[in-house]
Protein backbone atom coordinates (compact mmCIF):
# COMPACT_ATOMS: atom_id res chain seq x y z
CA UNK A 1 85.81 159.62 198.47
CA UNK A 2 82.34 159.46 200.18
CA UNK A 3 80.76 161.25 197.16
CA UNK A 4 82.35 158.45 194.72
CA UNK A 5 81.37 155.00 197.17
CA UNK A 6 77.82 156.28 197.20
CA UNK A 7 77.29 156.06 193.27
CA UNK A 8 79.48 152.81 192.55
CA UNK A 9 76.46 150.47 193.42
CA UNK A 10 74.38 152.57 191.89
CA UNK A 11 76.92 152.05 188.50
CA UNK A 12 77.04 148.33 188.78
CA UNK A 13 73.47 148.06 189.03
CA UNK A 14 72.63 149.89 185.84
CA UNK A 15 75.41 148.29 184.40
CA UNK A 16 73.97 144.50 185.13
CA UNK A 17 70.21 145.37 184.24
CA UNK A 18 71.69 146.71 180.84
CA UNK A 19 73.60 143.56 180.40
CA UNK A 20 70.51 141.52 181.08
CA UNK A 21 68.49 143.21 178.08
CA UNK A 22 71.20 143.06 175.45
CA UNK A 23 71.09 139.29 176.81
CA UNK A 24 66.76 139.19 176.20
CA UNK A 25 67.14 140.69 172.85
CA UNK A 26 69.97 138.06 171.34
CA UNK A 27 67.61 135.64 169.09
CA UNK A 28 68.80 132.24 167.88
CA UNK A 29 70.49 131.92 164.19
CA UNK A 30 69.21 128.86 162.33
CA UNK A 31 71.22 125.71 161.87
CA UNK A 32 72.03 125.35 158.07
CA UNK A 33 70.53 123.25 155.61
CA UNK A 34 71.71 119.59 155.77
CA UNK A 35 72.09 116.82 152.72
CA UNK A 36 71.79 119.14 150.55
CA UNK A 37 71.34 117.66 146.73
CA UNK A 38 70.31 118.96 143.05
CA UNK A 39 69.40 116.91 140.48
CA UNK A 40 69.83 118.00 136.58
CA UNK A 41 66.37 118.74 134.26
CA UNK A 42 65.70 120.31 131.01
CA UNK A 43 66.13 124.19 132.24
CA UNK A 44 65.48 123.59 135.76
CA UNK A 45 66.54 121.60 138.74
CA UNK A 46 65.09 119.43 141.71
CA UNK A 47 67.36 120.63 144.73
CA UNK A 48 66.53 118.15 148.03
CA UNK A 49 67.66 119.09 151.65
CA UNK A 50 66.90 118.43 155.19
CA UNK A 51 66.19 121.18 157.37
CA UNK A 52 66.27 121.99 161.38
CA UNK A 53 63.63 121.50 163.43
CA UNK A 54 62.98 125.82 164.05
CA UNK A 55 63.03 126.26 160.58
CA UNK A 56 59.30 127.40 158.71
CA UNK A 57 60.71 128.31 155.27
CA UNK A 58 63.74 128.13 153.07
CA UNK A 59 64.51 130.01 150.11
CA UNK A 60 66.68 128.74 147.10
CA UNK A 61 68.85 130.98 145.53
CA UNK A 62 69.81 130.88 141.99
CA UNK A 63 70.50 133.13 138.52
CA UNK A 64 72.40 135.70 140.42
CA UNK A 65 69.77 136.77 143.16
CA UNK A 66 67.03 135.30 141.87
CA UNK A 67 64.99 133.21 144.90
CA UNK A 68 62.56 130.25 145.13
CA UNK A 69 60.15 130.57 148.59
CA UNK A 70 59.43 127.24 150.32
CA UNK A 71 57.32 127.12 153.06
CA UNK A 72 58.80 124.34 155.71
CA UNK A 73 55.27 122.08 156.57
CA UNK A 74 57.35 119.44 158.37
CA UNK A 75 61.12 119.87 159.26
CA UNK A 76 61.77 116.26 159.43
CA UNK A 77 60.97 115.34 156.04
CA UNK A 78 62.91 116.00 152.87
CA UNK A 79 62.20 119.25 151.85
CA UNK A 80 62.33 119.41 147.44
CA UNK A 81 61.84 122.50 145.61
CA UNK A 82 61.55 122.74 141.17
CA UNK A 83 63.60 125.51 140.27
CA UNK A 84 62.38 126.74 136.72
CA UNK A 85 63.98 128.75 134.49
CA UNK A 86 67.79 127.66 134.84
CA UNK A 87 70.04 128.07 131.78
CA UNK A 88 71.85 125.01 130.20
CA UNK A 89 75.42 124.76 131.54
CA UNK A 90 76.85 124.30 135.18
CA UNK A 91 74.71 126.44 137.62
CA UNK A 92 75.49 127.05 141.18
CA UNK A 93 72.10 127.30 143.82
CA UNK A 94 72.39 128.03 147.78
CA UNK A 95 69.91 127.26 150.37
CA UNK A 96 68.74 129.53 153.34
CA UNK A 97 66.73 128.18 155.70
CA UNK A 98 64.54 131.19 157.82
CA UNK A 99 63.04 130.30 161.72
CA UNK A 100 59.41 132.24 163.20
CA UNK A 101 61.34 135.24 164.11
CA UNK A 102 62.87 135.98 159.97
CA UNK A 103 66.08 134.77 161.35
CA UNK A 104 68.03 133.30 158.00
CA UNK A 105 70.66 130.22 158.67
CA UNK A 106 74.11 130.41 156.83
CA UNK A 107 73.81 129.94 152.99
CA UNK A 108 74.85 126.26 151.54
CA UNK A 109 75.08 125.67 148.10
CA UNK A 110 75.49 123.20 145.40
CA UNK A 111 76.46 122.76 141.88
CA UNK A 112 73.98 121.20 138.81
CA UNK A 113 74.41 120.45 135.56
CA UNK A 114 71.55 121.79 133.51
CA UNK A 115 70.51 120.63 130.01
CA UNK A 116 68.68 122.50 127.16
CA UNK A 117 66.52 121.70 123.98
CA UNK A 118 70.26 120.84 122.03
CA UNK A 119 70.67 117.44 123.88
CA UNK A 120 67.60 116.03 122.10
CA UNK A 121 68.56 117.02 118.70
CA UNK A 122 70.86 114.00 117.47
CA UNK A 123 68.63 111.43 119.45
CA UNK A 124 67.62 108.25 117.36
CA UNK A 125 64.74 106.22 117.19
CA UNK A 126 65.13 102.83 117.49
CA UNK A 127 64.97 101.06 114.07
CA UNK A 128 61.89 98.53 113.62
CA UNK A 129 63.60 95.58 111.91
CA UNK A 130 60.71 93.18 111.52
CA UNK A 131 57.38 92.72 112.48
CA UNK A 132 54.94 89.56 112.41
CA UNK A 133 51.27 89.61 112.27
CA UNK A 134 49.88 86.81 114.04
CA UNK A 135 46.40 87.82 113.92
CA UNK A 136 43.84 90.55 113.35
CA UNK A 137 44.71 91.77 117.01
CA UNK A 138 48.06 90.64 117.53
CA UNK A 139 51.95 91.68 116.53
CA UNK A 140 55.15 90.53 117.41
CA UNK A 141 57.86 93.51 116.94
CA UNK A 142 61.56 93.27 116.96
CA UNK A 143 63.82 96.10 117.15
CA UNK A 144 67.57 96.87 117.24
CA UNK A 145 69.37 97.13 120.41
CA UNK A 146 68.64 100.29 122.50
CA UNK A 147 70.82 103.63 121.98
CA UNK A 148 73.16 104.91 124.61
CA UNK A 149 71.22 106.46 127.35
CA UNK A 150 67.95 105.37 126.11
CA UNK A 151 65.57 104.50 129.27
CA UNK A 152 62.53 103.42 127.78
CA UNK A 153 60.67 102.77 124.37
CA UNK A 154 57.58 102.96 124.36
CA UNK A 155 54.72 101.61 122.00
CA UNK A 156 51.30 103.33 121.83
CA UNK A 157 48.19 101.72 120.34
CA UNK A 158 44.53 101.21 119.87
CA UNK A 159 43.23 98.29 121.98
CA UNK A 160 40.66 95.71 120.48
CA UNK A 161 38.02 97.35 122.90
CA UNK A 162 38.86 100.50 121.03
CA UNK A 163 40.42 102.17 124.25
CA UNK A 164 44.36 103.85 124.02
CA UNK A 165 47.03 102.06 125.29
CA UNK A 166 50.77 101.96 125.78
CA UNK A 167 53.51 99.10 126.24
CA UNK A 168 56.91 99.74 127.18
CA UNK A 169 60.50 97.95 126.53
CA UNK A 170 63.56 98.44 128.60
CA UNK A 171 66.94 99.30 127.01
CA UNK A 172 68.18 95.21 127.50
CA UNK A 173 64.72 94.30 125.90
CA UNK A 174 64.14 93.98 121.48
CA UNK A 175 60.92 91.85 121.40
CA UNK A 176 57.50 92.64 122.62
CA UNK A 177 54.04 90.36 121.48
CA UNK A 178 50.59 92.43 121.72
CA UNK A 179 48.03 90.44 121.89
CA UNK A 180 45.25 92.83 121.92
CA UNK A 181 46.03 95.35 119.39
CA UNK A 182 43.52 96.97 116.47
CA UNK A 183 45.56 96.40 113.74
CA UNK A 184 43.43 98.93 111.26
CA UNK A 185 44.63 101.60 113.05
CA UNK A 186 48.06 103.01 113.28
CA UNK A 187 50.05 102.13 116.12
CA UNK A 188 53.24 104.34 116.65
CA UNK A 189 56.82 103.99 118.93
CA UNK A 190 59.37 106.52 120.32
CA UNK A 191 62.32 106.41 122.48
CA UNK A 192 62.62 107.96 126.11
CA UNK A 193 66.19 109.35 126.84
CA UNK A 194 67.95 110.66 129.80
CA UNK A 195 71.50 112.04 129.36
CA UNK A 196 71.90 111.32 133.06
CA UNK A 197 70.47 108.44 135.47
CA UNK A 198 69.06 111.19 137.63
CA UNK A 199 68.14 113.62 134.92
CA UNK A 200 64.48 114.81 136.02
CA UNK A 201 62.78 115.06 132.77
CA UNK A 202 63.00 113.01 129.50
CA UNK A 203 63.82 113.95 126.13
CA UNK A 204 61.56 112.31 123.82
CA UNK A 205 62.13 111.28 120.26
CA UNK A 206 59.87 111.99 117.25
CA UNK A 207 56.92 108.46 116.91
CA UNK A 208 57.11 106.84 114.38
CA UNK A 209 53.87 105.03 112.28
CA UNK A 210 55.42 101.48 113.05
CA UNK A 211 52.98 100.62 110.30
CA UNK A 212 54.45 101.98 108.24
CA UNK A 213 58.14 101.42 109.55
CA UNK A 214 57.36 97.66 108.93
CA UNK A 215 56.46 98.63 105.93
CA UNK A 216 59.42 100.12 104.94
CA UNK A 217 61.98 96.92 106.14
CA UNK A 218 63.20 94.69 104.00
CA UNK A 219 63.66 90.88 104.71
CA UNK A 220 65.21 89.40 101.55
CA UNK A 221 65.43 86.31 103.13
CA UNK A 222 61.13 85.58 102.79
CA UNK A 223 61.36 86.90 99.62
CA UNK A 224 59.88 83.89 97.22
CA UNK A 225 60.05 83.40 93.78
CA UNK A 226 56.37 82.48 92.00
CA UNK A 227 57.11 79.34 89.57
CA UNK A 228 60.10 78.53 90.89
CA UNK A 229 62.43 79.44 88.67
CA UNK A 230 64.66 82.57 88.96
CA UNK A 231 65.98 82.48 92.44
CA UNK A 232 69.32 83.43 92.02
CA UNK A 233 67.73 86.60 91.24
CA UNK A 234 66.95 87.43 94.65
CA UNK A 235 69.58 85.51 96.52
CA UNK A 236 71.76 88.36 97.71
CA UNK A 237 74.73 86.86 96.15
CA UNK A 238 75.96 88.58 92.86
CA UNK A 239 77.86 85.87 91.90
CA UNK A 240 75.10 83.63 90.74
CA UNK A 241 72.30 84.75 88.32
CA UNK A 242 68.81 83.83 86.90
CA UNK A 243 69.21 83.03 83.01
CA UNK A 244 66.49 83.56 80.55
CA UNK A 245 65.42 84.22 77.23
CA UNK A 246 65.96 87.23 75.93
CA UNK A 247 62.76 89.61 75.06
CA UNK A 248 59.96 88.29 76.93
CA UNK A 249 61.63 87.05 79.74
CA UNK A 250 59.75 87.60 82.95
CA UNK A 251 59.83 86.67 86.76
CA UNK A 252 57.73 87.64 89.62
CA UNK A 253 58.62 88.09 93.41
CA UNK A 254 56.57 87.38 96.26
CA UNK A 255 57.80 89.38 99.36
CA UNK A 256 55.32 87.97 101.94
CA UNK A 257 53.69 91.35 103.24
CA UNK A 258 52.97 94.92 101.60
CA UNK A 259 55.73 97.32 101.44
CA UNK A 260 56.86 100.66 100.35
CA UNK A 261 59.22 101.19 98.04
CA UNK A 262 60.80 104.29 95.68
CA UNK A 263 62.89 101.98 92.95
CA UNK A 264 64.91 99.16 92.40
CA UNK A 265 68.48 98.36 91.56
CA UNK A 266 69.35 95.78 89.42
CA UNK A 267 72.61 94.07 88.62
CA UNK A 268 72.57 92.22 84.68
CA UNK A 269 75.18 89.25 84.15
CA UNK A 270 75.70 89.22 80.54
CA UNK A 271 79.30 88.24 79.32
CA UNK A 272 78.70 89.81 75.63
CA UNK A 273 79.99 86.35 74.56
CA UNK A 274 77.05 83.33 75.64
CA UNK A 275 74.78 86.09 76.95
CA UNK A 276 73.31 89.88 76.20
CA UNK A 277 72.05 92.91 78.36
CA UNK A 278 68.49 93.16 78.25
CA UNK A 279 68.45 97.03 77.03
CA UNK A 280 64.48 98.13 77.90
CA UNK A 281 62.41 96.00 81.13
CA UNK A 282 59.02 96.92 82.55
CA UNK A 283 58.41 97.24 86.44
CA UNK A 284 55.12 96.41 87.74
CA UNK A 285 53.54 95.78 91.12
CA UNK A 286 50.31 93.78 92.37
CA UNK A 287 48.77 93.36 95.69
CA UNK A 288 47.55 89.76 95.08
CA UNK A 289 49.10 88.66 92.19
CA UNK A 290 45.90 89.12 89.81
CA UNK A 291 45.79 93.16 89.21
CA UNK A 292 49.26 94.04 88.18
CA UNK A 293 50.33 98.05 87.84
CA UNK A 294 52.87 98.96 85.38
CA UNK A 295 55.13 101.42 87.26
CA UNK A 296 58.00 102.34 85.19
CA UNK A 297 59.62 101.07 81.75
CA UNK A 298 63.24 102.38 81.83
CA UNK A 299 65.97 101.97 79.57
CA UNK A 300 68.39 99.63 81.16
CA UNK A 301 72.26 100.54 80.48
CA UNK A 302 74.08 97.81 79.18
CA UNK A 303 77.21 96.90 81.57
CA UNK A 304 77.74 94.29 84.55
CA UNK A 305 77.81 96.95 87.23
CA UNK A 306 74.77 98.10 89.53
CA UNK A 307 71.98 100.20 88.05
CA UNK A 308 69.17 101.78 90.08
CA UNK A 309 65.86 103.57 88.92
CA UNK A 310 63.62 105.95 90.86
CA UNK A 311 59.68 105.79 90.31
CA UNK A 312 57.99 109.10 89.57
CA UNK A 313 56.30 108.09 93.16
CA UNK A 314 56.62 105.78 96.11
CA UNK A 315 54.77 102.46 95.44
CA UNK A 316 53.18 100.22 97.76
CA UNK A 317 52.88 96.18 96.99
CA UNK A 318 53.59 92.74 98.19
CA UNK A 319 54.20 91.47 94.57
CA UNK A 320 56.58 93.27 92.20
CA UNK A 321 57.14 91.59 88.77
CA UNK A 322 59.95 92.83 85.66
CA UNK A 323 59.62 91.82 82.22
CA UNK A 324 62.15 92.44 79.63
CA UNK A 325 60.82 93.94 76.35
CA UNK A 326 64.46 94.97 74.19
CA UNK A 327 68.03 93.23 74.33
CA UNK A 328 71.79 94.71 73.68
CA UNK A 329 71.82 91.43 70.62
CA UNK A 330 68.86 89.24 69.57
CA UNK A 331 68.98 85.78 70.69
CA UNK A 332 70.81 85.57 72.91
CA UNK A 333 69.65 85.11 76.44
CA UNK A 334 69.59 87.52 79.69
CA UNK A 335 71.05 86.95 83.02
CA UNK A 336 70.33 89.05 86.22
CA UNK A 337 72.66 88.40 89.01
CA UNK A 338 70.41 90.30 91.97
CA UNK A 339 67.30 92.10 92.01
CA UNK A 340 66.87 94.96 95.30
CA UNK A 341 63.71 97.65 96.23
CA UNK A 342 64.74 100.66 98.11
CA UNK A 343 63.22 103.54 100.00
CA UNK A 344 64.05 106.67 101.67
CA UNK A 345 64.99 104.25 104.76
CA UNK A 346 67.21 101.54 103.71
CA UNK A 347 67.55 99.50 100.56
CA UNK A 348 66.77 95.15 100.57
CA UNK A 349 70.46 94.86 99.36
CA UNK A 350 74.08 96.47 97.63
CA UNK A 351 74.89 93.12 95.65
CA UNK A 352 76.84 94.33 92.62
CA UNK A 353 79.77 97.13 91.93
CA UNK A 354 79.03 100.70 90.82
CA UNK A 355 80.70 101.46 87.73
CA UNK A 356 84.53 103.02 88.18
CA UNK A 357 84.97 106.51 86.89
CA UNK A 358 88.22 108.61 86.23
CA UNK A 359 89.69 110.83 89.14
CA UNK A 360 90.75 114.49 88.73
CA UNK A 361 88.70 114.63 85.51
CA UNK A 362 87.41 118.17 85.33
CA UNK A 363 88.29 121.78 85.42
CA UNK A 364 90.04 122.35 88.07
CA UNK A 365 92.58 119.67 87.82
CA UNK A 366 94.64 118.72 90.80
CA UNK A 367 98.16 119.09 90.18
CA UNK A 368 101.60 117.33 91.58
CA UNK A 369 103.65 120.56 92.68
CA UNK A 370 106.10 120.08 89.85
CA UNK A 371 107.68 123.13 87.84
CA UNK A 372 108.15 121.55 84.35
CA UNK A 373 108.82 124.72 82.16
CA UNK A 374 110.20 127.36 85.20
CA UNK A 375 110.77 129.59 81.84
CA UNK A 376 107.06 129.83 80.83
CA UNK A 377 106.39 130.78 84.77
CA UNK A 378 107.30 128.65 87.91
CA UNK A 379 104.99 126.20 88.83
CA UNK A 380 102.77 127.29 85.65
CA UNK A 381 103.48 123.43 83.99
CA UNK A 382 103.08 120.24 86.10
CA UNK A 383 101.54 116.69 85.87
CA UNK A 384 98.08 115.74 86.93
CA UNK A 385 97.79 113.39 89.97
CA UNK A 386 96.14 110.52 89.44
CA UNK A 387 96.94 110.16 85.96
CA UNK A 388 99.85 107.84 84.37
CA UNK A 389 102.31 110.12 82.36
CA UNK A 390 104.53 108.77 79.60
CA UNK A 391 106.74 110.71 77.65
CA UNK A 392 104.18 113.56 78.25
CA UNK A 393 106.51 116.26 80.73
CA UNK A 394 104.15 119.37 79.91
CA UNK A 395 100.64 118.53 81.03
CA UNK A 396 99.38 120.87 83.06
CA UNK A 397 99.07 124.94 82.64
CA UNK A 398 97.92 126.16 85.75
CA UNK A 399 94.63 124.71 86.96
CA UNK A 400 94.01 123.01 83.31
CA UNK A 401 94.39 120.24 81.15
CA UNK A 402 96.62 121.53 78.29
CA UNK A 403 98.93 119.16 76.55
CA UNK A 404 102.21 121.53 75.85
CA UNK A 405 105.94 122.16 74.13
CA UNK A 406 107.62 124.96 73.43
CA UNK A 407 111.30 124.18 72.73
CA UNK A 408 112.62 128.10 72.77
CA UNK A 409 111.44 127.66 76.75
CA UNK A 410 113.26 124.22 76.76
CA UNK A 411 109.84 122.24 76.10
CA UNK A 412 110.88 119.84 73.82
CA UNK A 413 108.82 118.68 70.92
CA UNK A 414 106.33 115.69 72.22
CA UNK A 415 106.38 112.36 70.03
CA UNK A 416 104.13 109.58 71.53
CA UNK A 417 103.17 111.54 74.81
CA UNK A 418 100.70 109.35 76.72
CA UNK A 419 98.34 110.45 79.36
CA UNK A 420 95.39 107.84 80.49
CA UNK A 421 93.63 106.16 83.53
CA UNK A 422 93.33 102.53 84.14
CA UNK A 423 90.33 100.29 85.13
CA UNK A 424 89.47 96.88 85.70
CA UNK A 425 86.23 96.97 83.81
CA UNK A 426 83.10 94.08 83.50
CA UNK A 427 81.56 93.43 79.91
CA UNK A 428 79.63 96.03 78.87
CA UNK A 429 78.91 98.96 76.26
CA UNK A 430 80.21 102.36 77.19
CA UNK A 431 81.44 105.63 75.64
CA UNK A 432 84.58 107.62 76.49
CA UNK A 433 83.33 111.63 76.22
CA UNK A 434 86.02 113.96 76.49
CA UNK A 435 84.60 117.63 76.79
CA UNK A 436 87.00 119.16 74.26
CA UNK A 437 88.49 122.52 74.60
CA UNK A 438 91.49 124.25 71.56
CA UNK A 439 94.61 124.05 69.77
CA UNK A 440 96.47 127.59 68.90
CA UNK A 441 97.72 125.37 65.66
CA UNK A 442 95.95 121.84 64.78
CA UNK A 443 98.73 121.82 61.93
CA UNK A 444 101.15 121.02 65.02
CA UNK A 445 99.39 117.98 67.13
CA UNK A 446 98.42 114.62 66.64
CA UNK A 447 95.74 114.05 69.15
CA UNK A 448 93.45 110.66 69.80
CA UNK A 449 90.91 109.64 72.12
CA UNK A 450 92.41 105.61 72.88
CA UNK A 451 90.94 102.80 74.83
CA UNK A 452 92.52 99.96 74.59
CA UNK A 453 92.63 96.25 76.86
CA UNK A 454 95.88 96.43 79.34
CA UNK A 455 97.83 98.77 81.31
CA UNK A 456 98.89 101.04 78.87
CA UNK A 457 98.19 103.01 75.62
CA UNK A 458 99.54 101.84 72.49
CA UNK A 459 102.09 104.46 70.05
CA UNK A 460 100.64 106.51 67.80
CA UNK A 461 101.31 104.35 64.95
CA UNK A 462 99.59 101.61 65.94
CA UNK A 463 96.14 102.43 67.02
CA UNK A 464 94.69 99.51 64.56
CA UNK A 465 96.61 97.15 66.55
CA UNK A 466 94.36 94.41 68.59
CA UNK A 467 94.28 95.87 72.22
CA UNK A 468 92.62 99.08 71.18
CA UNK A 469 89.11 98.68 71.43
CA UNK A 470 88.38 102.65 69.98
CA UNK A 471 89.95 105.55 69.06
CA UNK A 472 89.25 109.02 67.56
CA UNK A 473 90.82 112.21 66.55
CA UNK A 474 90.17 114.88 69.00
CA UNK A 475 91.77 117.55 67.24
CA UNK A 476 88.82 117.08 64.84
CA UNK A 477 86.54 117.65 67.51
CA UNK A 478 87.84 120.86 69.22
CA UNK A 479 86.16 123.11 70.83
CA UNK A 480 82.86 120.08 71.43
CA UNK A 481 81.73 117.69 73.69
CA UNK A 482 82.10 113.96 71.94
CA UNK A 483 81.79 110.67 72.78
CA UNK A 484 83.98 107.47 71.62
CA UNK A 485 82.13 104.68 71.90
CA UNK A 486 83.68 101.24 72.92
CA UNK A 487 82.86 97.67 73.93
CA UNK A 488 84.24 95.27 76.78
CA UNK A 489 84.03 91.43 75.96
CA UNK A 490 85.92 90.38 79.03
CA UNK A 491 86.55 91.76 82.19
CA UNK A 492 89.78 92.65 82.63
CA UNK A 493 92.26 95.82 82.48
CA UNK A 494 91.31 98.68 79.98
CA UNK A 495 93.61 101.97 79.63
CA UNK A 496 91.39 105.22 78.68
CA UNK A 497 93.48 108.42 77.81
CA UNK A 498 95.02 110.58 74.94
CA UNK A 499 98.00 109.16 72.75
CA UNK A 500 99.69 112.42 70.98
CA UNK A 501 102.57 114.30 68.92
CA UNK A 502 103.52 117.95 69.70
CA UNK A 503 105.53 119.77 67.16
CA UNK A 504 107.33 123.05 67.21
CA UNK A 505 105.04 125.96 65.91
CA UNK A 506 106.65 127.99 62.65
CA UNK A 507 103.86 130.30 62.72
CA UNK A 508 105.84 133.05 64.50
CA UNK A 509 103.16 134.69 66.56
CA UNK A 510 103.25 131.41 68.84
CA UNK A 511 106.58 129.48 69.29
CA UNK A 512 104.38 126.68 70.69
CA UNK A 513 101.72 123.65 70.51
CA UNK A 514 98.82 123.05 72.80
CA UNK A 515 95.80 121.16 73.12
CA UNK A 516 93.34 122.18 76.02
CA UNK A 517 91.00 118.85 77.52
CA UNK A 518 88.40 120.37 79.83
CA UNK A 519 86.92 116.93 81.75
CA UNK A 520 86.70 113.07 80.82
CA UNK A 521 84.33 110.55 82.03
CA UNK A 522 83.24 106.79 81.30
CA UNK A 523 79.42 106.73 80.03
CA UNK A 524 77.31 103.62 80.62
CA UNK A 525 75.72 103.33 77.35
């Protein structure tokens, strides 16, 4: 028991001097990062946090281990750090924050939407809709209303003192006025976009020459007539028209300022009754209204609805003058109900219809899902959609146009089948042209091409009758492409089809008649 006393004080003594350097050696763990924020860019980030006050650096974790060092200059201020190299899609980044002794604080992180090259590829440039020169060093330019998330466009220019410069419209604004532009040398304008309101970076569209943007806009509204005379022409209104003599008729259109255009539409009035088509026209441009250019002399088709023309190249002009050389019938006057330019950009109008055209008219032909001869194969006969059927309950064999009856398969023998299209049609000269396939037999059908005014086709016995405006045989013309020509007077209904008689085959190697079609389509003539 002696023995044991003596060494007790010496235990507790060794005991508190070890307790006291496991005490010295315990260093301080750093606070973590505070108000920590990221903000999206294109690939990258801007991450913002406060640190404490025994922090000297702070690294920012991202990409699976990858790190960003920062050294920590002054702890109370806002530390920010660029993190490069992010990929586009939701990425998570932590902070660290490390003291003088390589002590590292608890981790904090943060999530951040990151963006890519993709979000700029469906951005739009503003469109330039008018421009006015007030001088040789001053512009006024108005522009359409800002797209969604656009921040900023942004004009850049040569200054009269030859230096570059820049001027800038927000989203709410469409008007600027520079007053101190060079106007002889191209002046451009893009858009600034931001998919977010603290996106870091901006995506930036592709400039445009805003020369040549003004060039390329249309104001019918200054368009002016020289003379006078003809300004129904130009009107944007389809419903009146300029009248004028026949061959030699001319009229000439002042639009104000250059511009660039790649053709012209035009939209004739004639009734085919008081008035003609004009059937050949010149096209011809002028910068002052002295040199004139012939550009183009086209045939013109002869029919109310819209007609457009491309030049072999884009022409530039503020004067643009047509002159009509050859009419549809010889005195009798023109009439043009609108006159339009167009480029690659936008056209100066759409006045006037484009002409109607049959539906389902070529190989294959849409069918209705009808079995009308299960015995020659179900589903193999049905009637085209989009067509009016009378009397005509075999149309369709498979995928084509084939006119059928067989009456050993319970087809019966066809007498006045009708199969046509209907159209409300202006005055004009056009062609039917049927591209015309076989018959096994020709002995066994009665086949005609028919147009005729109404809602309907006319029997087969009375194709001379009033209504019909043309007809043909198409069994004549198997196995060709042909054309029927016809004429409209007055606008109004016209039916466009195939009146025909199948009979029963008594050949013996085909109990049968057919007749294959293999398209139809209305020709402006």
């Amino acid at each position: 028991m002696k023995q044991i006393s003596t060494y007790l004080p010496l235990a507790f003594a060794a005991l508190s001097l070890l307790a006291a350097a496991c005490q010295k050696a315990e260093i301080p763990v750093p606070e973590p990062v505070t108000d920590l924020k990221a903000y999206p860019g294109l690939k990258r980030a801007k991450v913002e946090f406060s640190v404490p006050s025994d922090a000297v650096s702070a690294k920012v974790f991202h990409s699976s281990g990858k790190y960003v060092q920062t050294e920590i200059e002054d702890p109370s201020a806002v530390q920010s750090v660029i993190v490069e190299g992010l990929s586009a899609g939701e990425n998570i980044i932590r902070v660290v924050t490390l003291n003088q002794e390589g002590r590292n604080s608890d981790p904090r992180g943060v999530r951040v939407q990151v963006y890519d090259e993709s979000y700029g590829n469906s951005l739009e440039n503003r469109e330039l809709i008018d421009q006015i020169i007030g001088s040789s060093s001053s512009v006024e330019m108005y522009f359409s209303e800002a797209h969604e998330n656009e921040v900023e466009l942004r004009i850049e220019y040569t200054g009269s003192d030859g230096s570059a410069k820049s001027v800038s419209l927000t989203p709410e604004e469409t008007f600027v006025n520079i007053e101190d532009i060079n106007l002889s040398e191209d002046y451009f304008y893009y858009s600034a976009y931001k998919p977010t309101a603290d996106f870091i970076d901006e995506y930036l569209t592709e400039p445009i020459n805003a020369r040549t943007a003004a060039m390329k806009n249309f104001d019918k509204g200054l368009w002016q007539v020289v003379g006078g005379a003809g300004a129904e022409a130009v009107d944007d209104d389809a419903s009146t028209a300029w009248t004028a003599e026949g061959a030699g008729a001319s009229i000439t259109v002042d639009m104000q300022t250059e511009k660039i255009y790649n053709g012209f539409s035009i939209v004739q009035n004639g009734d085919m009754q008081t008035t003609t088509f004009a059937s050949r026209m010149t096209f011809e441009a002028s910068s002052d209204n002295a040199d004139w250019q012939q550009i183009s002399n086209p045939r013109l088709r002869l029919n109310g609805y819209r007609q457009t023309y491309e030049f072999e190249a884009p022409v530039t002009s503020r004067y643009f003058r047509i002159t009509f050389t050859e009419t549809h019938e010889a005195g009798k006057p023109v009439a043009v109900a609108e006159l339009d330019l167009y480029n690659e950009l936008r056209t100066s109008g759409d006045e006037g219809a484009q002409m109607p055209q049959f539906v389902n008219n070529v190989q294959p032909f849409a069918t209705d899902g009808s079995d009308r001869c299960s015995a020659a194969g179900a589903g193999r006969f049905q009637q085209v959609t989009g067509w009016t059927h009378e009397n005509a309950d075999i149309t369709a064999d498979g995928a084509r146009f084939c006119t059928w009856c067989c009456p050993p398969w319970g087809a019966p023998a066809i007498e006045n089948g009708k199969v046509y299209q209907t159209f409300n049609l202006l005055p004009g000269v056009y062609g039917f042209k049927l591209d015309i396939g076989h018959t096994t037999d020709a002995a066994f059908v009665d086949m005609y091409g028919v147009i005729a005014e109404g809602t309907t086709l006319p029997d087969i016995d009375k194709l001379t009758s009033e209504e019909v405006l043309a007809h043909d045989d198409v069994v004549a013309h198997q196995s060709s492409v042909y054309t029927i020509p016809f004429t409209v007077r007055e606008s109004g209904n016209v039916s466009i089809g195939l009146v025909y008689n199948l009979y029963t085959s008594t050949n013996g190697a085909a109990p049968w008649s057919d007749m294959y079609m293999n398209s139809f389509e209305i020709e402006a003539q």
